[in-house]
C-alpha atoms as a PDB file:
ATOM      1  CA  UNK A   1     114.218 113.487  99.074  1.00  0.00           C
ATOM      2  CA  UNK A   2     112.468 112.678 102.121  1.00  0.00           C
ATOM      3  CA  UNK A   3     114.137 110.439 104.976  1.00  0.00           C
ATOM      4  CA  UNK A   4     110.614 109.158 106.584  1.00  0.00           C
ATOM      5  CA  UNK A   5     106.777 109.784 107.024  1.00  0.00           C
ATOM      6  CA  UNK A   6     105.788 108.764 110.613  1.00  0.00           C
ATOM      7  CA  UNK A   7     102.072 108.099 111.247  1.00  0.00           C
ATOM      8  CA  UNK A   8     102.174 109.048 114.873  1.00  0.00           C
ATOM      9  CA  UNK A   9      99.505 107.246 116.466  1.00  0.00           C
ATOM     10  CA  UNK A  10      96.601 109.170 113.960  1.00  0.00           C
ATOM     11  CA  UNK A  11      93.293 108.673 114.611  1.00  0.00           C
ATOM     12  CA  UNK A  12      90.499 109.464 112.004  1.00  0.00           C
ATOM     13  CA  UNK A  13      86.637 110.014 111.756  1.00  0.00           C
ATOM     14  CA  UNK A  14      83.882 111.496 109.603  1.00  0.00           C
ATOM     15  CA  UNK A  15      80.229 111.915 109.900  1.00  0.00           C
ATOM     16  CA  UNK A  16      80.894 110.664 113.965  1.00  0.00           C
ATOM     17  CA  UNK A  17      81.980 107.499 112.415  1.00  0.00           C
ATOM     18  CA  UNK A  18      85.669 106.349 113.365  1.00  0.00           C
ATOM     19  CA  UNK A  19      87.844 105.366 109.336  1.00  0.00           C
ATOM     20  CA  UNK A  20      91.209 104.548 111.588  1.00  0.00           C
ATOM     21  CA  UNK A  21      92.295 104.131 115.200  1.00  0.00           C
ATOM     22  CA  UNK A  22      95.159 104.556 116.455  1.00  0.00           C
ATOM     23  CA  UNK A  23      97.716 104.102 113.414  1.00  0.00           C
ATOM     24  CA  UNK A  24     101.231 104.040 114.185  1.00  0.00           C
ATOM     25  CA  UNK A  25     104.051 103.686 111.313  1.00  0.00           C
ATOM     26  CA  UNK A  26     106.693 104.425 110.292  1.00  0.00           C
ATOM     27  CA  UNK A  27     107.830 104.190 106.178  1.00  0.00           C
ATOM     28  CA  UNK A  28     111.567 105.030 105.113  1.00  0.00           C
ATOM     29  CA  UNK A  29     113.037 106.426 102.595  1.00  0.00           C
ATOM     30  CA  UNK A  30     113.720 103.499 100.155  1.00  0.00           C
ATOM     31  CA  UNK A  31     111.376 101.600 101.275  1.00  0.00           C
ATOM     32  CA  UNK A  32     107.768 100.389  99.787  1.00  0.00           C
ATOM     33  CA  UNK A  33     105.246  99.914 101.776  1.00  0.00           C
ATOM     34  CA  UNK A  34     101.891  97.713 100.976  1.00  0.00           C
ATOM     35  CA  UNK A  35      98.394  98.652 102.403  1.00  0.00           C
ATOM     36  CA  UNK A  36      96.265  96.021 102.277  1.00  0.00           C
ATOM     37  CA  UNK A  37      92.948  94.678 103.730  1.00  0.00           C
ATOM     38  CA  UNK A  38      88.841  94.455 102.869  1.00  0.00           C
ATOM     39  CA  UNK A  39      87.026  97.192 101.177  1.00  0.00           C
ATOM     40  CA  UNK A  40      86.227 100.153 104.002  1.00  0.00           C
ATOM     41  CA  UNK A  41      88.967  98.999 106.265  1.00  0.00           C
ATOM     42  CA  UNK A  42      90.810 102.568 105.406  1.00  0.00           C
ATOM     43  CA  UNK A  43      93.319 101.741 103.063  1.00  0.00           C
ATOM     44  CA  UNK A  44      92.402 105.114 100.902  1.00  0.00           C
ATOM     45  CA  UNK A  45      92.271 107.092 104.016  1.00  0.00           C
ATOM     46  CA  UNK A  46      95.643 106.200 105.408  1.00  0.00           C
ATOM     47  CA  UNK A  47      97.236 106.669 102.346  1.00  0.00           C
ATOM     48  CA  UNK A  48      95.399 110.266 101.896  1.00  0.00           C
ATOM     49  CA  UNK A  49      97.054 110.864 105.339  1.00  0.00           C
ATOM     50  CA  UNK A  50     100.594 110.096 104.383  1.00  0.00           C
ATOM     51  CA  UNK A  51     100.371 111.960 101.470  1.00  0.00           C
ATOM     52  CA  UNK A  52      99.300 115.194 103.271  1.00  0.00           C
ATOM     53  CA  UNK A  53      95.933 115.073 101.889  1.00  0.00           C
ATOM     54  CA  UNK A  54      94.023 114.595 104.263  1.00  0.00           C
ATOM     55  CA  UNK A  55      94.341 115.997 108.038  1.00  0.00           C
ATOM     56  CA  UNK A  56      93.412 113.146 111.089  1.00  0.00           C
ATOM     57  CA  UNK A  57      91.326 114.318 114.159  1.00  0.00           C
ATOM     58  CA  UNK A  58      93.867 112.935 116.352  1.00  0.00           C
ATOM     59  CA  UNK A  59      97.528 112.582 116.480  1.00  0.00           C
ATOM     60  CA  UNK A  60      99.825 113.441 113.643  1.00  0.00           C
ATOM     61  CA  UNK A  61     101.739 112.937 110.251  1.00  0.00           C
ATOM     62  CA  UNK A  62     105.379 114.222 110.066  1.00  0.00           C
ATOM     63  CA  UNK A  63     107.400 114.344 107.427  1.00  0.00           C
ATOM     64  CA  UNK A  64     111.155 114.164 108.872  1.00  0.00           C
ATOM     65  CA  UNK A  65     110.296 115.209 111.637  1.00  0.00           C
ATOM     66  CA  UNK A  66     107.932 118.142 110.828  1.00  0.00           C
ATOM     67  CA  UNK A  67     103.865 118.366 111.048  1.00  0.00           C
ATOM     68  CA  UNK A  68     101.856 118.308 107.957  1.00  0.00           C
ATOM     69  CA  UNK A  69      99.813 121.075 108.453  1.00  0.00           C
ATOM     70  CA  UNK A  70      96.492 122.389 106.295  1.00  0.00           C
ATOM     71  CA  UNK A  71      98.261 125.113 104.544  1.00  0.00           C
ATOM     72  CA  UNK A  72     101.545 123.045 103.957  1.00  0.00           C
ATOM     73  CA  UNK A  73     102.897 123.666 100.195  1.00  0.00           C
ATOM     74  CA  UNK A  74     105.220 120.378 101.073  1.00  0.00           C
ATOM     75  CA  UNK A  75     102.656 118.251 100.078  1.00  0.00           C
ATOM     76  CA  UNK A  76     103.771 119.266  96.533  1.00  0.00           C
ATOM     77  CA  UNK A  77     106.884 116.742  96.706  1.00  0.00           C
ATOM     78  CA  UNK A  78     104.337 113.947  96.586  1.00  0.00           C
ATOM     79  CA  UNK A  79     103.404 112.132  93.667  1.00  0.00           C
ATOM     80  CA  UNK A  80      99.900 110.797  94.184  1.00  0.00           C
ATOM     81  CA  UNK A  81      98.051 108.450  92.024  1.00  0.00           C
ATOM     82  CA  UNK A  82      94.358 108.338  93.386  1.00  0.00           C
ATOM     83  CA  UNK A  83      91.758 105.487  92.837  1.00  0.00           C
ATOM     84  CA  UNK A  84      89.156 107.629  91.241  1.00  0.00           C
ATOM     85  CA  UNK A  85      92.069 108.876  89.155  1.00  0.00           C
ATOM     86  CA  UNK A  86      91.403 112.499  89.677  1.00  0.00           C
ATOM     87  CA  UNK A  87      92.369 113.686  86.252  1.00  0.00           C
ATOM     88  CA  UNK A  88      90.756 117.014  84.392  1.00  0.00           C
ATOM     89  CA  UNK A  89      88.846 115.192  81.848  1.00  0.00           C
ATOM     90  CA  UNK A  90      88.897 118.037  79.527  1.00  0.00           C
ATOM     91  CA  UNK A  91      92.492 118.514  79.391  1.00  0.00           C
ATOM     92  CA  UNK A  92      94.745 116.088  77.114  1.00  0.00           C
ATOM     93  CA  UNK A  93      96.858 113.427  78.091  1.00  0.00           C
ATOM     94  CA  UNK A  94     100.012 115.611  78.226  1.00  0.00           C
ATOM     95  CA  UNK A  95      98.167 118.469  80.086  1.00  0.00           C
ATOM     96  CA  UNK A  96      96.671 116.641  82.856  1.00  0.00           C
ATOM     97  CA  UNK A  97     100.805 115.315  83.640  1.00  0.00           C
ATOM     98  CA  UNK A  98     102.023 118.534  83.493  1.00  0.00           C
ATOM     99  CA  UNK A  99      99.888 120.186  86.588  1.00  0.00           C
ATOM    100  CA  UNK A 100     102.208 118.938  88.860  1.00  0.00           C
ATOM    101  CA  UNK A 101     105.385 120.104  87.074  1.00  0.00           C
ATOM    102  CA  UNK A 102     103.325 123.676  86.444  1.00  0.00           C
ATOM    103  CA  UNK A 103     102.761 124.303  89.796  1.00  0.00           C
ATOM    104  CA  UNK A 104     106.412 123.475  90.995  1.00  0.00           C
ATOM    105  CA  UNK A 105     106.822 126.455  88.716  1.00  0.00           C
ATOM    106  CA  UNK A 106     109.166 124.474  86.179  1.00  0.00           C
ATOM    107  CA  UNK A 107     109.682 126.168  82.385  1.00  0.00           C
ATOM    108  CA  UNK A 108     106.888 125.493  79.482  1.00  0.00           C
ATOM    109  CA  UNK A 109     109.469 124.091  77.482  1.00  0.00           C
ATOM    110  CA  UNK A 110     111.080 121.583  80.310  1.00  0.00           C
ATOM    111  CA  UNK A 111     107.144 120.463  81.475  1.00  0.00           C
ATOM    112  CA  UNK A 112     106.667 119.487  77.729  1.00  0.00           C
ATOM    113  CA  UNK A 113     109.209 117.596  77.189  1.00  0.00           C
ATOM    114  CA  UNK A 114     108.970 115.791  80.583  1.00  0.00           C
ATOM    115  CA  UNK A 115     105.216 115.483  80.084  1.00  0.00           C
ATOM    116  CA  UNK A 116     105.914 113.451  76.691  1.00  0.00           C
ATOM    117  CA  UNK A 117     108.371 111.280  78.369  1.00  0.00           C
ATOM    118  CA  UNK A 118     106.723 110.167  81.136  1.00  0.00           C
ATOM    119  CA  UNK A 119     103.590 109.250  78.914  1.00  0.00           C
ATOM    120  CA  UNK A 120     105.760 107.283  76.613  1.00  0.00           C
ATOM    121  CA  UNK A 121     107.296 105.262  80.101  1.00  0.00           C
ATOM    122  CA  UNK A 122     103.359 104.255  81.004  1.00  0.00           C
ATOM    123  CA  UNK A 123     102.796 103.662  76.837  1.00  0.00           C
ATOM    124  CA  UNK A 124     100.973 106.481  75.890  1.00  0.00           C
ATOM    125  CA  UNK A 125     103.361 108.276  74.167  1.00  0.00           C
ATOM    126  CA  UNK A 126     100.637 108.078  71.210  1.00  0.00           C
ATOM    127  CA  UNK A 127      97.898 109.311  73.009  1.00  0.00           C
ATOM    128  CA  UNK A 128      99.671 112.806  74.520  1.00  0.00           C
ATOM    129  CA  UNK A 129      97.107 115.495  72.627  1.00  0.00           C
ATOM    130  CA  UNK A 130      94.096 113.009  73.540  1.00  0.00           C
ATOM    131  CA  UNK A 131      91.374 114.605  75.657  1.00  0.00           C
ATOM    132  CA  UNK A 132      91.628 112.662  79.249  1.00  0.00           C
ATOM    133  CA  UNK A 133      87.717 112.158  78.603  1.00  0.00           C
ATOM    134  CA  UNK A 134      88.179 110.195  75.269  1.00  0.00           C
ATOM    135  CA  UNK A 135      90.228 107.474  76.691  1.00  0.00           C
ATOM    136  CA  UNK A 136      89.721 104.389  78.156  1.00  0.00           C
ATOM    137  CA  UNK A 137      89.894 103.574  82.133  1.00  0.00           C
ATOM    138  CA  UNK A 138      92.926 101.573  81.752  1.00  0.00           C
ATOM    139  CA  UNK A 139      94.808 104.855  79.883  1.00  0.00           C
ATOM    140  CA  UNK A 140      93.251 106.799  82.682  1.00  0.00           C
ATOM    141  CA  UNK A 141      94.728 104.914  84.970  1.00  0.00           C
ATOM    142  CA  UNK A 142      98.013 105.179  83.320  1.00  0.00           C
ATOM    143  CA  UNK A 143      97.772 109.152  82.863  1.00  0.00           C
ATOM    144  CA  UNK A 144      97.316 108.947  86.644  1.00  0.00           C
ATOM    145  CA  UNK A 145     100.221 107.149  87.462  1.00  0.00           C
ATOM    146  CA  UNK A 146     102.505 109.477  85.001  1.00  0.00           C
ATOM    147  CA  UNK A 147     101.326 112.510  86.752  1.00  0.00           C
ATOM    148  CA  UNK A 148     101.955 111.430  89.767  1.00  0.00           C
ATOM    149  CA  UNK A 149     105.573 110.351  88.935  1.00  0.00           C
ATOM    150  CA  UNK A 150     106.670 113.380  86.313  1.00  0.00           C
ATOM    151  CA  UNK A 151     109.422 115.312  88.101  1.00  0.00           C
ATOM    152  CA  UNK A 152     110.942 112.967  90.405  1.00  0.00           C
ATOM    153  CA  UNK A 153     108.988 113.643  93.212  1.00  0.00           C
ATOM    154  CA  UNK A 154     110.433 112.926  96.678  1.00  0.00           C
ATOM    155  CA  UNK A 155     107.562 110.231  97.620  1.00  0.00           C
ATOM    156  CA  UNK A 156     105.154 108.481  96.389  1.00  0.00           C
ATOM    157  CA  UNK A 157     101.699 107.408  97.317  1.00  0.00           C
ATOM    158  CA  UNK A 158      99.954 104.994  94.845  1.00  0.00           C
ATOM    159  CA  UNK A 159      95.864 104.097  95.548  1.00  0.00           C
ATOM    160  CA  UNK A 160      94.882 100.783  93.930  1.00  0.00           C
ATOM    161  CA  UNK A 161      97.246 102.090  90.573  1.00  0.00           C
ATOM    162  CA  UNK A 162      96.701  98.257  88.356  1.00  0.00           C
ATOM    163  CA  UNK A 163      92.864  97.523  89.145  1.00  0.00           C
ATOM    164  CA  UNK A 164      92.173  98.583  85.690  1.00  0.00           C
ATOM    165  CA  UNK A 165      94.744  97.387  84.309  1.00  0.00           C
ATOM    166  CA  UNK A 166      95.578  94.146  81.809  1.00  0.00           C
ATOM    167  CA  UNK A 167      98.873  91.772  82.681  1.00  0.00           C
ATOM    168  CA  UNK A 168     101.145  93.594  80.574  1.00  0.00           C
ATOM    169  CA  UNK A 169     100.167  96.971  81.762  1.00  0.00           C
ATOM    170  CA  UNK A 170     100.324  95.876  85.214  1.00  0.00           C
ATOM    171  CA  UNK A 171     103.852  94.871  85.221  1.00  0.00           C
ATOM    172  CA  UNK A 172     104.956  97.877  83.438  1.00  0.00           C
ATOM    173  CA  UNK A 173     103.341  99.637  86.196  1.00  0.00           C
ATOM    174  CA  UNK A 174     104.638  97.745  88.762  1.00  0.00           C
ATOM    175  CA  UNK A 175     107.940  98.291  87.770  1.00  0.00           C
ATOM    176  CA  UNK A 176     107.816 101.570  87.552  1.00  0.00           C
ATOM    177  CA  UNK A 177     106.446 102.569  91.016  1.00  0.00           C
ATOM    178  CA  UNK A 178     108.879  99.602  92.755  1.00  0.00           C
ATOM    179  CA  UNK A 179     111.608 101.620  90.894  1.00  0.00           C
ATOM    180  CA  UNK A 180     111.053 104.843  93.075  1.00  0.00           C
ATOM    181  CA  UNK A 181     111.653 102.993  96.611  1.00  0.00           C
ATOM    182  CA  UNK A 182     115.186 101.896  94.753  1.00  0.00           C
ATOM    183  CA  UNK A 183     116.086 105.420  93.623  1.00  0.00           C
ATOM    184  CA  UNK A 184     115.377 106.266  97.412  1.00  0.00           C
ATOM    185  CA  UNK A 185     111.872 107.549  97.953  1.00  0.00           C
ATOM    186  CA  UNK A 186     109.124 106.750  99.952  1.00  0.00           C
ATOM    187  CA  UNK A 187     106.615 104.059  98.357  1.00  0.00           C
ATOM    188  CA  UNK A 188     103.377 103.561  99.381  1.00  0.00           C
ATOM    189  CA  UNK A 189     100.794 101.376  97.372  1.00  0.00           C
ATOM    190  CA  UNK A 190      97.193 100.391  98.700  1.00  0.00           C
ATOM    191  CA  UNK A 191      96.295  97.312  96.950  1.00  0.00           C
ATOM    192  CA  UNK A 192      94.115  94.524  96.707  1.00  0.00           C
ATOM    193  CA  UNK A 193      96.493  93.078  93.597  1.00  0.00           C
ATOM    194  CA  UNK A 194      98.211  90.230  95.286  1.00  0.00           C
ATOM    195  CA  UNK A 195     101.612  90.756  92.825  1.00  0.00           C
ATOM    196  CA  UNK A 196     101.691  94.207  93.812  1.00  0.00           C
ATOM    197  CA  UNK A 197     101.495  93.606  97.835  1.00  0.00           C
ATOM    198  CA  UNK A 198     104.049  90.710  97.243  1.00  0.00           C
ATOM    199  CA  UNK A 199     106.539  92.829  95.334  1.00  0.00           C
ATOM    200  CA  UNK A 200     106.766  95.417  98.152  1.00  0.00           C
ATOM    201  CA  UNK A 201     109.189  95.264 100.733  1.00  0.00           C
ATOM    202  CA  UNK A 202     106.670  95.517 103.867  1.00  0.00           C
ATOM    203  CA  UNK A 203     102.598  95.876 103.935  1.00  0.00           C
ATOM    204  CA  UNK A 204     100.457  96.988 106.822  1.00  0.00           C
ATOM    205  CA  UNK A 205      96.918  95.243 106.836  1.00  0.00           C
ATOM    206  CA  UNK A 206      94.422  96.985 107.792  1.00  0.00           C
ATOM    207  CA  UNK A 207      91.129  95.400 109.077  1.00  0.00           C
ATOM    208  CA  UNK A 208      88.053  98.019 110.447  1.00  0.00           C
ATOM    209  CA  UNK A 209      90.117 100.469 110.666  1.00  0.00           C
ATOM    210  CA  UNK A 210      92.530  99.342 112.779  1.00  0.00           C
ATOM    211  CA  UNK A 211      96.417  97.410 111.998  1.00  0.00           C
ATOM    212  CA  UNK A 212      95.897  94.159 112.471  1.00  0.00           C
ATOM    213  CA  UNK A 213      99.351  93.194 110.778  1.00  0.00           C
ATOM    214  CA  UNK A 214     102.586  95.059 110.150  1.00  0.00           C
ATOM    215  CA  UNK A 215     105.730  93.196 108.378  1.00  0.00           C
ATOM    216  CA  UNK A 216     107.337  91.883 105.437  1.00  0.00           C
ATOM    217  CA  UNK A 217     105.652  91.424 102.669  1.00  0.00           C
ATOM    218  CA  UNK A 218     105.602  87.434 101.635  1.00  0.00           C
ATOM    219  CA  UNK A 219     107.394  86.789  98.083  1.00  0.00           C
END
């Protein structure tokens, strides 16, 4: 498990334009965390940060205590689920959550059977041999979100995971990322969905770039 991620006062730009300024936080083990704010603020960035990602041009990201870094094979404790998905549309269901668990180097027969069962968690246990490309966006979505939680990773970082995503679906969702901060990981969520921000125990808003609030969430 890991104890904290500290955003130590990070920095961020591309193409000479400035994504974040001077981000500091702090997110515990146990704890979820809500990023909020408008579209371009940097919720995707800052979450790409914390999750080892992506690299700022000033300050750094530590992870108890210690540097990401470029080269860091760490990053492979973290479960991320991004917004464009970022599935391999011509592997199945089943194949595209088993990456994660392959390159941990766990046994064929253990990533199968933990493949399965974390498709049948998000309800896809039906659709395991479908090609990623053949379903819909909302059963992308979900893919996503099993890949990124197979194998008990040790945090979790969650880009807009229920915009695609009907009532139902969304709670089941829901439910399952909120249930990673209580078996004592890190949880972080960038959201626009209003029941997702209010189920998480703090959220940072973001607004050009820049915190503009930092607290409990309000429930």
């Amino acid at each position: 498990m890991i104890s904290e991620i500290r955003i130590d006062h990070v920095t961020t730009t591309a193409d000479g334009r400035e994504i974040l300024r001077d981000i500091h936080l702090v997110i515990r083990a146990g704890e979820s965390l809500a990023i909020t704010g408008p579209s371009g603020s940097g919720k995707t960035t800052l979450l790409l940060l914390a999750a080892g990602l992506q690299l700022p041009s000033q300050g750094r990201v530590l992870v108890d205590g210690e540097p990401l870094a470029k080269d860091d094979r760490s990053r492979q404790r973290f479960g991320v689920v991004l917004q464009n998905h970022g599935l391999v549309s011509v592997l199945t269901a089943a194949e595209n959550v088993a990456l994660p668990l392959q390159a941990r180097g766990v046994k064929a027969a253990d990533v199968h059977l933990a493949s399965l069962a974390k498709l049948a968690e998000v309800g896809l246990g039906g659709a395991a041999d479908s090609l990623v490309q053949d379903l819909s966006g909302g059963q992308q979505q979900r893919v996503a979100v099993a890949r990124a939680l197979v194998g008990s990773p040790a945090a979790v970082m969650a880009d807009e995971p229920t915009s695609e995503l009907v009532a139902e679906q969304r709670k089941i969702i829901v439910e399952l990322l909120l249930r990673q901060a209580r078996e004592g990981r890190v949880l972080v969520v960038a959201s626009h969905d209003p029941e997702v921000v209010s189920a998480c125990d703090r959220q940072l808003r973001l607004v050009d770039g820049r915190q503009a609030e930092s607290g409990s969430a309000e429930r």
